[in-house]
C-alpha atoms as a PDB file:
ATOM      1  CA  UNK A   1      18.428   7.476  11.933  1.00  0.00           C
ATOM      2  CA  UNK A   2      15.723   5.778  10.203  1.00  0.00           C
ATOM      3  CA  UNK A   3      15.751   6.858   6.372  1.00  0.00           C
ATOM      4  CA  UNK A   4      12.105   6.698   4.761  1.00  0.00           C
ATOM      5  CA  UNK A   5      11.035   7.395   1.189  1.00  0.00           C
ATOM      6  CA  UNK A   6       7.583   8.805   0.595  1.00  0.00           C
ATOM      7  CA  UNK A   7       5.778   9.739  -2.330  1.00  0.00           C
ATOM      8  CA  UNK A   8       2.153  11.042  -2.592  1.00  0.00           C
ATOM      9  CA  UNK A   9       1.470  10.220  -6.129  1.00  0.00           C
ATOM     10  CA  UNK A  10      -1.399  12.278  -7.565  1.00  0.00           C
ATOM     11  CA  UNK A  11      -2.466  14.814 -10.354  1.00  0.00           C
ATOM     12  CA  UNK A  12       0.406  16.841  -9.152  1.00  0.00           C
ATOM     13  CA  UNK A  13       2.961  13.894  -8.956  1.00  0.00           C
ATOM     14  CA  UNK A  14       3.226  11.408 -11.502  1.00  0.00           C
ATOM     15  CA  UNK A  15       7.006  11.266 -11.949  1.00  0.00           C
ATOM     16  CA  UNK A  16       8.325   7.999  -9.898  1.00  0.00           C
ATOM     17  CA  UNK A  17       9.810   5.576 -11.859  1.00  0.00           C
ATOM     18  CA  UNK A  18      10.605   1.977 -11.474  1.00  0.00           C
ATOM     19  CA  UNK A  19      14.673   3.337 -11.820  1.00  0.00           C
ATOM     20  CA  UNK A  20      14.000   5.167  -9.095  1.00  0.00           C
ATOM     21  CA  UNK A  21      12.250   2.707  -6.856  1.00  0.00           C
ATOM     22  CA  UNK A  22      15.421   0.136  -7.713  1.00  0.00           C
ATOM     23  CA  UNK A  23      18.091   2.667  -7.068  1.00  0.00           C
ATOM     24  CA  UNK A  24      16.236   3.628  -3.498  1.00  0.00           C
ATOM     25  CA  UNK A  25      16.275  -0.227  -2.433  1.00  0.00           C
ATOM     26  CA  UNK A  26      19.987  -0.669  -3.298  1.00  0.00           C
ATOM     27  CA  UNK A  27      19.690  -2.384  -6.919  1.00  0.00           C
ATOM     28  CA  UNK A  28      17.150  -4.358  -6.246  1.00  0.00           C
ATOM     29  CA  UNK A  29      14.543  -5.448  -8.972  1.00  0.00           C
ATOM     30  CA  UNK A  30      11.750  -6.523  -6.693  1.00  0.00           C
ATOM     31  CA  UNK A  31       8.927  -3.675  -7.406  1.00  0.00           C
ATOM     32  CA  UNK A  32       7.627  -2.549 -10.944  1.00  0.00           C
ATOM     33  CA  UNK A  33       6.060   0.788 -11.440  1.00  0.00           C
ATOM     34  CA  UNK A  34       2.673   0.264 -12.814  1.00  0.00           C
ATOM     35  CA  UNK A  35       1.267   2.949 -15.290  1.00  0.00           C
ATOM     36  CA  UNK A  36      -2.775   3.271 -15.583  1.00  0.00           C
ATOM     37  CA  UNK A  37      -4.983   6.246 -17.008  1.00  0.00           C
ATOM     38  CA  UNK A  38      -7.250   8.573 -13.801  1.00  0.00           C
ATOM     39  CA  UNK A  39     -10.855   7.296 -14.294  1.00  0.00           C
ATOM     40  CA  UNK A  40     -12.798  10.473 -15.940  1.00  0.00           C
ATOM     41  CA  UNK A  41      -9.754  11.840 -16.966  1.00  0.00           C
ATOM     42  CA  UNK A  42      -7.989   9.798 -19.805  1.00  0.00           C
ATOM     43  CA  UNK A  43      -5.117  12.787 -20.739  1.00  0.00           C
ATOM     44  CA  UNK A  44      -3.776  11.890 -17.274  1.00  0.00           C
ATOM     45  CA  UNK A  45      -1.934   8.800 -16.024  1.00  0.00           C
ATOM     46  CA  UNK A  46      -1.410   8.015 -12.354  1.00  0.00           C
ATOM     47  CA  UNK A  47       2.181   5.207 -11.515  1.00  0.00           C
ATOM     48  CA  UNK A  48       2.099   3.206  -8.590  1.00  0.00           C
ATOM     49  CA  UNK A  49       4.405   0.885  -7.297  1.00  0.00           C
ATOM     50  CA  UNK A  50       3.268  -2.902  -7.241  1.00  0.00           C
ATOM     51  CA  UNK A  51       5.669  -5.677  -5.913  1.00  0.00           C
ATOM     52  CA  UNK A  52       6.336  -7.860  -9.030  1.00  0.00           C
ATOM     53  CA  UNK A  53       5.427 -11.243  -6.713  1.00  0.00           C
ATOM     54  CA  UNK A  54       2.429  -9.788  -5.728  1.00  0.00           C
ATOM     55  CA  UNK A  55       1.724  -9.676  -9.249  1.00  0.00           C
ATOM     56  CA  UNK A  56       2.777 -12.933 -10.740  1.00  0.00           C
ATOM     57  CA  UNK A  57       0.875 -14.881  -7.504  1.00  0.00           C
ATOM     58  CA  UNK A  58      -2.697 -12.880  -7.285  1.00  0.00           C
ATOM     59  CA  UNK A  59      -3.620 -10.855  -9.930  1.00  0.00           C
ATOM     60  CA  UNK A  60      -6.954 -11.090  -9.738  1.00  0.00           C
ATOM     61  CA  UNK A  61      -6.920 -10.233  -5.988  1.00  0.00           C
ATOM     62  CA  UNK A  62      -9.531  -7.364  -4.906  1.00  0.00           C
ATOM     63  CA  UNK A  63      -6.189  -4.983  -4.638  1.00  0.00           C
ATOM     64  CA  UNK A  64      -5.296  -5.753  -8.662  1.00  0.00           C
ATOM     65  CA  UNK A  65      -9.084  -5.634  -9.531  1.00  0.00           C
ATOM     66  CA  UNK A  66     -10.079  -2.000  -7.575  1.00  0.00           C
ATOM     67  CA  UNK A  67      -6.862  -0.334  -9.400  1.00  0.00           C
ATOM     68  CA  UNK A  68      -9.304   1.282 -11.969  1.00  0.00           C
ATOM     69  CA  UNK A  69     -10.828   3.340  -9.282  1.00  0.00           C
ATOM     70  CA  UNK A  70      -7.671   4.772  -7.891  1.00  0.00           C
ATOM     71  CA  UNK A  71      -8.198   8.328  -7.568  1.00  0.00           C
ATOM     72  CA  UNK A  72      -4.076   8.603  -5.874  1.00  0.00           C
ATOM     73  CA  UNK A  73      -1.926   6.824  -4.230  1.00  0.00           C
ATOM     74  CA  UNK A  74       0.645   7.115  -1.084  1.00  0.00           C
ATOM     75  CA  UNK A  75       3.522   4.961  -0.656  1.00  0.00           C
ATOM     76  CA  UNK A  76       6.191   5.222   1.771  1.00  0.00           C
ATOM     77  CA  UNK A  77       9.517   2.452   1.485  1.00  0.00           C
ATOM     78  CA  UNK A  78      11.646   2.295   4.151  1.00  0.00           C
ATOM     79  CA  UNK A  79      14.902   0.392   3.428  1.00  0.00           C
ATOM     80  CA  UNK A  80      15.991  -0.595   6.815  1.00  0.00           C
ATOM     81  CA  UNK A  81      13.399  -3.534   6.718  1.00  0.00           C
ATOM     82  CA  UNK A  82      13.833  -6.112   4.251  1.00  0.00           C
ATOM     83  CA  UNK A  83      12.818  -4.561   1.120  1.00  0.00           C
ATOM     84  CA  UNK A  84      10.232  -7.466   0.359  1.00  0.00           C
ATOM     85  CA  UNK A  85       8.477  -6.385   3.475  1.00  0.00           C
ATOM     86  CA  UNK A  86       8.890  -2.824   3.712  1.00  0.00           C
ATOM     87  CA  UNK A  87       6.732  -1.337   0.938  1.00  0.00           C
ATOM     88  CA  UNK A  88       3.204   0.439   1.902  1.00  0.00           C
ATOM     89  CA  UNK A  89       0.139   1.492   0.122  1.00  0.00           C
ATOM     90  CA  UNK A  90      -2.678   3.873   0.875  1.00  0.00           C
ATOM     91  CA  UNK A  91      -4.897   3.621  -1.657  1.00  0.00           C
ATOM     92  CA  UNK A  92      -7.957   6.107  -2.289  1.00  0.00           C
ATOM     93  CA  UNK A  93     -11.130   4.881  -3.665  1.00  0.00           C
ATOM     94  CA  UNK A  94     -13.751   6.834  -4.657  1.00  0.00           C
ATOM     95  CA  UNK A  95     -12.591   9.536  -2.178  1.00  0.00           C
ATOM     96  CA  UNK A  96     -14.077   7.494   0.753  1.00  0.00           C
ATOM     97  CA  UNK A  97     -12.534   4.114   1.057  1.00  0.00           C
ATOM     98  CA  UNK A  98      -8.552   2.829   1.357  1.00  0.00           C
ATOM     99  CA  UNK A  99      -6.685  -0.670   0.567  1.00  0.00           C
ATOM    100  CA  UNK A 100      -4.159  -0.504   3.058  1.00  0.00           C
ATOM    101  CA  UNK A 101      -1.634  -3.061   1.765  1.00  0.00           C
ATOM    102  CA  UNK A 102       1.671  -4.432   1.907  1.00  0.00           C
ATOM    103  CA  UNK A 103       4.052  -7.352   1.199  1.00  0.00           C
ATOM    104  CA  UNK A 104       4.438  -9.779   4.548  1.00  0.00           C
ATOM    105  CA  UNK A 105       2.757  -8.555   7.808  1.00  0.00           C
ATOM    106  CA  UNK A 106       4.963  -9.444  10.957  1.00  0.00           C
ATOM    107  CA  UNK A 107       6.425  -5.837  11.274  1.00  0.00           C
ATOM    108  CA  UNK A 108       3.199  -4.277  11.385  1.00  0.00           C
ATOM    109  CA  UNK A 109       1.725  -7.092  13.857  1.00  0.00           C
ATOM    110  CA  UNK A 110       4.628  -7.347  16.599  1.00  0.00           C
ATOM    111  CA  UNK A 111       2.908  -4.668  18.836  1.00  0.00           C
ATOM    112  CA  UNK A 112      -0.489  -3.593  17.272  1.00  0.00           C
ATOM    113  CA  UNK A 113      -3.093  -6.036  16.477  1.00  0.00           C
ATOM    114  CA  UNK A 114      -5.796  -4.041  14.643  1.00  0.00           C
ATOM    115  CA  UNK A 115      -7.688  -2.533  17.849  1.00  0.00           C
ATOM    116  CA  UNK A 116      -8.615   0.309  15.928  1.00  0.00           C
ATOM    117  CA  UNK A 117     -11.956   0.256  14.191  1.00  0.00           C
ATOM    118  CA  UNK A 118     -12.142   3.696  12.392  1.00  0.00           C
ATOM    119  CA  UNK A 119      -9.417   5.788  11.578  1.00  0.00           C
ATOM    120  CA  UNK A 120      -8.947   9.168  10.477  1.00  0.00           C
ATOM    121  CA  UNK A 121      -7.834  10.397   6.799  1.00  0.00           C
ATOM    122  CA  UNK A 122      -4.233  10.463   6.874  1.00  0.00           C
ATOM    123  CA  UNK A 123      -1.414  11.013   4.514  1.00  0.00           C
ATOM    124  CA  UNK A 124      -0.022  10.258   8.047  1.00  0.00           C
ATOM    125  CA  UNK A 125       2.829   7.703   8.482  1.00  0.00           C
ATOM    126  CA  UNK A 126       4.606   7.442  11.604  1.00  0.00           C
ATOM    127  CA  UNK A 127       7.263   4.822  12.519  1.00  0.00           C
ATOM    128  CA  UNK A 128       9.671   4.377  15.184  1.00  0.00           C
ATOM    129  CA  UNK A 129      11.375   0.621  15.548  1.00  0.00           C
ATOM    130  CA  UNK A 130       8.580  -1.621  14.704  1.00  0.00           C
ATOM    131  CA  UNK A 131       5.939   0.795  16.075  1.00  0.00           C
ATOM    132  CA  UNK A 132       3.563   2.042  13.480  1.00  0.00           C
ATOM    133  CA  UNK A 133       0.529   4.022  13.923  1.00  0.00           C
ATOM    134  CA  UNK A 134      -1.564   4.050  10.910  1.00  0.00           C
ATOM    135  CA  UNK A 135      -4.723   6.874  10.752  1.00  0.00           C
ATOM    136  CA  UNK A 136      -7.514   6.178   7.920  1.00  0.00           C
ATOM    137  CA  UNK A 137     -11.385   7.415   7.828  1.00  0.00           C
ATOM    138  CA  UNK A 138     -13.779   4.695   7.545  1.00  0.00           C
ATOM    139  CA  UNK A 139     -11.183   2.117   7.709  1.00  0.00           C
ATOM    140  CA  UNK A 140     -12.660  -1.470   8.939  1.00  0.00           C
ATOM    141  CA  UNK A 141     -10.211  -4.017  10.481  1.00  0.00           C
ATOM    142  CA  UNK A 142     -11.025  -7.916  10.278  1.00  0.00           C
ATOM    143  CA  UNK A 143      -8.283  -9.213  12.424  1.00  0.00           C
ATOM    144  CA  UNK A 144     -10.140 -12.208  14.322  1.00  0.00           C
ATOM    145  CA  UNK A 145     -13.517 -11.468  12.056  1.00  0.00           C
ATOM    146  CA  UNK A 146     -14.890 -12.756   8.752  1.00  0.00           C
ATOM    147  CA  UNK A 147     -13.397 -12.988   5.467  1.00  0.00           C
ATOM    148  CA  UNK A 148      -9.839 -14.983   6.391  1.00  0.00           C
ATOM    149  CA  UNK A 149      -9.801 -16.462   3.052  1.00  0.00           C
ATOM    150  CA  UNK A 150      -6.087 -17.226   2.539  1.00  0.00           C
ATOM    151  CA  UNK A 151      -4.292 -18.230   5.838  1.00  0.00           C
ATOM    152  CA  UNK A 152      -3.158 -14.954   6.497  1.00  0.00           C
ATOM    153  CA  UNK A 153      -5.364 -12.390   7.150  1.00  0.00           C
ATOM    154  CA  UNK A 154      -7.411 -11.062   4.529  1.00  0.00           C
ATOM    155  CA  UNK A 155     -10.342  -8.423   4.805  1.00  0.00           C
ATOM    156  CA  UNK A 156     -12.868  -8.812   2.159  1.00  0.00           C
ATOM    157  CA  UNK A 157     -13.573  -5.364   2.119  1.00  0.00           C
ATOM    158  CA  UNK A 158     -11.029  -3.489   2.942  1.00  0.00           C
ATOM    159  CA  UNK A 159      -7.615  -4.455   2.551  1.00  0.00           C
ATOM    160  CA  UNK A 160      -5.480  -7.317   0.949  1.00  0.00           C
ATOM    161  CA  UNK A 161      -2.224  -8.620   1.817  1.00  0.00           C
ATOM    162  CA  UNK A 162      -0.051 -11.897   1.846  1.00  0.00           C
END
Protein backbone atom coordinates (compact mmCIF):
# COMPACT_ATOMS: atom_id res chain seq x y z
CA UNK A 1 0.00 0.00 0.00
CA UNK A 2 1.51 3.11 -1.11
CA UNK A 3 1.98 5.52 2.03
CA UNK A 4 1.84 9.36 0.98
CA UNK A 5 2.29 12.45 3.13
CA UNK A 6 0.41 15.59 2.18
CA UNK A 7 0.23 18.86 3.58
CA UNK A 8 -1.72 21.92 2.25
CA UNK A 9 0.17 24.61 3.93
CA UNK A 10 -1.83 27.85 4.18
CA UNK A 11 -3.33 30.53 6.61
CA UNK A 12 -4.90 27.64 8.32
CA UNK A 13 -1.72 25.38 8.36
CA UNK A 14 1.52 26.63 9.18
CA UNK A 15 2.73 23.95 11.59
CA UNK A 16 5.21 21.48 9.50
CA UNK A 17 8.47 21.43 10.64
CA UNK A 18 11.75 20.39 9.24
CA UNK A 19 11.63 17.49 12.42
CA UNK A 20 8.82 16.41 10.96
CA UNK A 21 9.77 16.27 7.32
CA UNK A 22 13.16 14.20 8.60
CA UNK A 23 11.29 11.83 10.81
CA UNK A 24 8.66 11.11 7.70
CA UNK A 25 11.73 10.24 5.29
CA UNK A 26 13.34 7.85 7.82
CA UNK A 27 16.15 10.25 9.40
CA UNK A 28 17.06 11.73 6.61
CA UNK A 29 18.42 15.41 6.51
CA UNK A 30 17.87 16.13 2.86
CA UNK A 31 14.90 18.91 2.99
CA UNK A 32 14.89 22.18 5.18
CA UNK A 33 11.71 23.87 6.09
CA UNK A 34 11.87 27.35 4.86
CA UNK A 35 10.05 30.12 6.94
CA UNK A 36 8.89 33.48 4.96
CA UNK A 37 6.22 36.23 5.99
CA UNK A 38 2.40 36.12 3.50
CA UNK A 39 2.86 39.19 1.21
CA UNK A 40 0.16 41.88 2.62
CA UNK A 41 0.04 40.20 5.68
CA UNK A 42 3.36 40.49 7.76
CA UNK A 43 1.71 38.96 11.37
CA UNK A 44 1.55 35.72 9.35
CA UNK A 45 4.30 33.35 8.19
CA UNK A 46 3.77 30.63 5.61
CA UNK A 47 6.84 27.16 5.85
CA UNK A 48 7.53 25.32 2.91
CA UNK A 49 9.68 22.60 2.32
CA UNK A 50 12.78 23.28 -0.04
CA UNK A 51 15.36 20.44 -0.80
CA UNK A 52 18.63 21.75 0.78
CA UNK A 53 20.59 20.86 -2.83
CA UNK A 54 18.19 22.67 -4.60
CA UNK A 55 19.23 25.41 -2.52
CA UNK A 56 22.96 25.36 -2.32
CA UNK A 57 23.05 24.75 -6.50
CA UNK A 58 20.31 27.50 -7.83
CA UNK A 59 19.26 29.96 -5.64
CA UNK A 60 18.60 32.44 -7.79
CA UNK A 61 16.44 30.12 -9.98
CA UNK A 62 12.84 31.63 -10.97
CA UNK A 63 11.41 28.96 -8.18
CA UNK A 64 13.81 30.73 -5.23
CA UNK A 65 13.11 34.23 -6.75
CA UNK A 66 8.89 33.97 -7.08
CA UNK A 67 8.85 32.66 -3.24
CA UNK A 68 7.76 36.25 -2.16
CA UNK A 69 4.55 35.87 -3.98
CA UNK A 70 3.51 32.60 -2.50
CA UNK A 71 0.08 32.98 -1.46
CA UNK A 72 0.19 28.72 -0.14
CA UNK A 73 1.69 25.93 -0.82
CA UNK A 74 0.88 21.98 -1.39
CA UNK A 75 3.35 19.36 -0.98
CA UNK A 76 2.85 15.78 -1.01
CA UNK A 77 6.24 13.22 -0.12
CA UNK A 78 5.91 9.89 -0.80
CA UNK A 79 8.66 7.70 0.73
CA UNK A 80 8.55 4.70 -1.42
CA UNK A 81 10.60 6.65 -4.13
CA UNK A 82 13.93 7.72 -3.32
CA UNK A 83 13.46 10.53 -1.05
CA UNK A 84 15.73 12.89 -3.29
CA UNK A 85 13.18 12.38 -5.98
CA UNK A 86 10.00 12.08 -4.34
CA UNK A 87 9.18 15.56 -3.01
CA UNK A 88 6.38 17.81 -4.92
CA UNK A 89 5.36 21.36 -4.98
CA UNK A 90 2.26 23.21 -6.08
CA UNK A 91 2.90 26.51 -5.71
CA UNK A 92 0.17 29.41 -5.94
CA UNK A 93 1.01 32.69 -7.35
CA UNK A 94 -1.00 35.45 -7.31
CA UNK A 95 -4.07 33.13 -7.17
CA UNK A 96 -3.68 32.38 -10.94
CA UNK A 97 -0.39 30.82 -11.75
CA UNK A 98 1.61 27.46 -10.24
CA UNK A 99 5.49 26.32 -10.16
CA UNK A 100 5.02 22.81 -10.36
CA UNK A 101 8.40 21.51 -9.14
CA UNK A 102 10.37 18.77 -7.94
CA UNK A 103 13.83 17.21 -7.37
CA UNK A 104 14.85 14.72 -10.53
CA UNK A 105 12.14 14.06 -13.21
CA UNK A 106 12.30 10.34 -14.51
CA UNK A 107 9.30 9.17 -12.30
CA UNK A 108 7.08 11.70 -13.54
CA UNK A 109 8.33 11.19 -17.33
CA UNK A 110 8.24 7.20 -17.67
CA UNK A 111 4.59 7.28 -19.02
CA UNK A 112 3.39 10.96 -19.42
CA UNK A 113 5.25 13.38 -21.44
CA UNK A 114 3.49 16.73 -20.85
CA UNK A 115 0.50 16.29 -23.49
CA UNK A 116 -1.56 18.34 -21.44
CA UNK A 117 -1.67 22.03 -22.19
CA UNK A 118 -4.13 23.46 -19.54
CA UNK A 119 -5.05 21.93 -16.49
CA UNK A 120 -7.56 22.40 -13.97
CA UNK A 121 -7.03 23.88 -10.25
CA UNK A 122 -6.25 21.01 -8.21
CA UNK A 123 -5.19 20.30 -4.72
CA UNK A 124 -5.49 16.98 -6.69
CA UNK A 125 -2.67 14.36 -6.48
CA UNK A 126 -3.17 11.02 -7.73
CA UNK A 127 -0.52 8.25 -7.99
CA UNK A 128 -0.53 4.69 -8.64
CA UNK A 129 3.11 2.95 -9.56
CA UNK A 130 4.76 5.56 -11.57
CA UNK A 131 1.45 6.88 -12.97
CA UNK A 132 0.72 10.41 -12.00
CA UNK A 133 -1.95 12.61 -13.17
CA UNK A 134 -1.36 16.12 -12.28
CA UNK A 135 -4.59 18.82 -12.75
CA UNK A 136 -3.58 22.73 -12.70
CA UNK A 137 -5.59 25.87 -14.32
CA UNK A 138 -3.62 27.79 -16.69
CA UNK A 139 -0.75 25.54 -16.45
CA UNK A 140 1.66 25.76 -19.73
CA UNK A 141 3.96 22.77 -20.50
CA UNK A 142 7.33 23.35 -22.55
CA UNK A 143 8.36 19.81 -23.02
CA UNK A 144 9.89 19.94 -26.72
CA UNK A 145 9.26 24.02 -26.77
CA UNK A 146 11.31 27.09 -25.84
CA UNK A 147 13.10 27.95 -22.82
CA UNK A 148 15.40 24.50 -22.29
CA UNK A 149 17.98 26.47 -20.62
CA UNK A 150 19.75 23.85 -18.47
CA UNK A 151 19.85 20.35 -20.15
CA UNK A 152 16.94 19.20 -18.52
CA UNK A 153 13.87 20.65 -19.11
CA UNK A 154 13.16 23.94 -17.89
CA UNK A 155 9.99 26.19 -18.60
CA UNK A 156 10.71 29.79 -18.40
CA UNK A 157 7.46 30.53 -17.26
CA UNK A 158 6.09 28.11 -15.54
CA UNK A 159 7.92 25.64 -13.73
CA UNK A 160 11.60 24.83 -12.66
CA UNK A 161 13.22 21.68 -11.96
CA UNK A 162 16.68 19.81 -12.18
Amino acid sequence: MMSLFCANINENACTVTNSEITAFLGGKHEYDVITMMKPNLKHHQINYVVPRKALKLQPKSPLMMKMQELHKVFFCISPELNTTSSIYYLYFINNYYYYYYYYYYYYYYYYYYYYYYYYYCCYYYYYYYYYYYYYFYYYYYYYYYYYNYYYYYYSYYYFYYY
